[in-house]
C-alpha atoms as a PDB file:
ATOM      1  CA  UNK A   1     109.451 159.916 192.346  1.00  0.00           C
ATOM      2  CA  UNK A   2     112.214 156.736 193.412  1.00  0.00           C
ATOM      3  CA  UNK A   3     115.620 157.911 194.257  1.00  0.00           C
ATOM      4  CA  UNK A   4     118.134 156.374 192.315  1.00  0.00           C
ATOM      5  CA  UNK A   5     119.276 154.251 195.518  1.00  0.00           C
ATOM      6  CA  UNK A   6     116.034 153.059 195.796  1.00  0.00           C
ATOM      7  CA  UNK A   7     116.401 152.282 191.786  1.00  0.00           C
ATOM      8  CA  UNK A   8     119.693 150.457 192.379  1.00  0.00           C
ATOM      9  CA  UNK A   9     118.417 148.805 194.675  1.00  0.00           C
ATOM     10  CA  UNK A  10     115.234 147.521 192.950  1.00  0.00           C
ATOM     11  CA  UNK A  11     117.686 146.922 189.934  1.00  0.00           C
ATOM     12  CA  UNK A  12     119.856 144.458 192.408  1.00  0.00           C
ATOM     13  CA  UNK A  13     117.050 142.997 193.700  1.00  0.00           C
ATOM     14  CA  UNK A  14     115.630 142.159 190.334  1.00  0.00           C
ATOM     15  CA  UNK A  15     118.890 140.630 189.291  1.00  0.00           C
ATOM     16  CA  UNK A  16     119.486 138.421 192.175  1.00  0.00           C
ATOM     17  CA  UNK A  17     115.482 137.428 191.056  1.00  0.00           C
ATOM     18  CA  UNK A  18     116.613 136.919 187.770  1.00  0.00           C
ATOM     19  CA  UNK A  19     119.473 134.564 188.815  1.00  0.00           C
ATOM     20  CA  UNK A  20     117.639 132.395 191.246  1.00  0.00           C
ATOM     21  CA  UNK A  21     115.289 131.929 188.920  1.00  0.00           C
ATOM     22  CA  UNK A  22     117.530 130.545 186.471  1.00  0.00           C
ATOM     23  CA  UNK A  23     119.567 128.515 188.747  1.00  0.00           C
ATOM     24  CA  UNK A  24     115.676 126.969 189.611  1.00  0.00           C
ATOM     25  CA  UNK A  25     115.690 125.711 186.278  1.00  0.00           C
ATOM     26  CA  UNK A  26     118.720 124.614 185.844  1.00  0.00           C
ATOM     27  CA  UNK A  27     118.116 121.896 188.859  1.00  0.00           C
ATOM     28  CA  UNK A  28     114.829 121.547 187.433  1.00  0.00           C
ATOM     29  CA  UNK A  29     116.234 120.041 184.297  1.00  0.00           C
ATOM     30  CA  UNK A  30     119.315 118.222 186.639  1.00  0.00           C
ATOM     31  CA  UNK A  31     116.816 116.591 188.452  1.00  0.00           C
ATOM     32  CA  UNK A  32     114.172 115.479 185.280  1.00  0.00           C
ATOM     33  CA  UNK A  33     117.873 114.299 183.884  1.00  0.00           C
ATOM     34  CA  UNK A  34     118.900 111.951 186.797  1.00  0.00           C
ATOM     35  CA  UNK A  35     114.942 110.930 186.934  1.00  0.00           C
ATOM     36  CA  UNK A  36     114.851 110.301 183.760  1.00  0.00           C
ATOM     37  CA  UNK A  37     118.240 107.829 184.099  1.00  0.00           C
ATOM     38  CA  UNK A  38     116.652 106.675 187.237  1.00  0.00           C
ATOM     39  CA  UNK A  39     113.825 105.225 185.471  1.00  0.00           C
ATOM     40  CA  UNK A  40     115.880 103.768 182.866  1.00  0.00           C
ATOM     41  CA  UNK A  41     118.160 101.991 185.521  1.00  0.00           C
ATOM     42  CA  UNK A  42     114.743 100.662 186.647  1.00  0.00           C
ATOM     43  CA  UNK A  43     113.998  99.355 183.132  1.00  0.00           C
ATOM     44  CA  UNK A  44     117.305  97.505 183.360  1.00  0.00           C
ATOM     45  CA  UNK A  45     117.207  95.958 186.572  1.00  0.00           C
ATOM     46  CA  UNK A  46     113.965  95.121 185.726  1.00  0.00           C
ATOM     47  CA  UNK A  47     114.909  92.875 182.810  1.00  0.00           C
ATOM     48  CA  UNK A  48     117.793  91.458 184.498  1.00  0.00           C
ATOM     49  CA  UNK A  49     115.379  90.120 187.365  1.00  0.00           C
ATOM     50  CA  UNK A  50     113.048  88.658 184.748  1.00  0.00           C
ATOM     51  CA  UNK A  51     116.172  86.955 182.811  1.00  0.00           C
ATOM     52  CA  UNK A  52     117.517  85.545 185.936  1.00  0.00           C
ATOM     53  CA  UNK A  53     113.890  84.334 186.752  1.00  0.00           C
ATOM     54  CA  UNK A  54     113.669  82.581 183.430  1.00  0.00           C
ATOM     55  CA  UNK A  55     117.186  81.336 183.651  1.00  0.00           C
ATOM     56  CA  UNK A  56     116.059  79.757 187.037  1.00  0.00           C
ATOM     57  CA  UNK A  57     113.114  78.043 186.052  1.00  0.00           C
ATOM     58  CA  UNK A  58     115.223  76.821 182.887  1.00  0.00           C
ATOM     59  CA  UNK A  59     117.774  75.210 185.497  1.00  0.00           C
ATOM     60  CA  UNK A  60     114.967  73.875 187.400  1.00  0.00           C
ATOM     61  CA  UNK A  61     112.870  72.748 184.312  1.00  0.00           C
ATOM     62  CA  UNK A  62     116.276  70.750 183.164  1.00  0.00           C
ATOM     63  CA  UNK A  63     117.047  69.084 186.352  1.00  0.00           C
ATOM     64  CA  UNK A  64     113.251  68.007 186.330  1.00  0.00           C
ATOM     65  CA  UNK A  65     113.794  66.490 182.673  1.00  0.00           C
ATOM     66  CA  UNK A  66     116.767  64.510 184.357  1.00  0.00           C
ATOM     67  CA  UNK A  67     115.401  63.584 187.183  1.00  0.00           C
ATOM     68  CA  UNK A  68     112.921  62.112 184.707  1.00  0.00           C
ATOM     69  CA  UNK A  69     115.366  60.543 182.762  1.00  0.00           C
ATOM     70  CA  UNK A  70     116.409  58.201 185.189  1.00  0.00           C
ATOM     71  CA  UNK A  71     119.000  60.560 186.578  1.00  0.00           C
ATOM     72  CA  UNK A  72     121.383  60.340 183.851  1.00  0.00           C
ATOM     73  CA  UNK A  73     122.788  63.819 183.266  1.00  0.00           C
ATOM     74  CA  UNK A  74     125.240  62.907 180.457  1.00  0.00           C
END
């Protein structure tokens, strides 16, 4: 038969358990929540590289056009 210190103690322990294991999950979903926005930086940065790669080759496409015009850019 368990003492009752032995009990409290078990008890304590199973607490302390308890809480870990709830502050694991917690910075389980933190860190799926800052992945997750991560990611979706990502996406953005992503799109502004391909805009600013179109925008370049539209820059480049127009002074080609011009340069085929004779130069004249007005």
């Amino acid at each position: 038969m368990k003492t009752i210190s032995l009990l409290v103690t078990e008890l304590k322990c199973a607490k302390e358990r308890h809480v870990a294991f709830e502050e694991s999950a917690k910075a389980r979903e933190e860190f799926k929540a800052r992945d997750k926005q991560t990611n979706e930086l990502a996406k953005i940065d992503d799109h502004e590289a391909l805009v600013a790669t179109f925008g370049d080759m539209a820059i480049s496409k127009a002074k080609s056009v011009t340069k085929d015009d004779g130069g004249s850019s007005s």
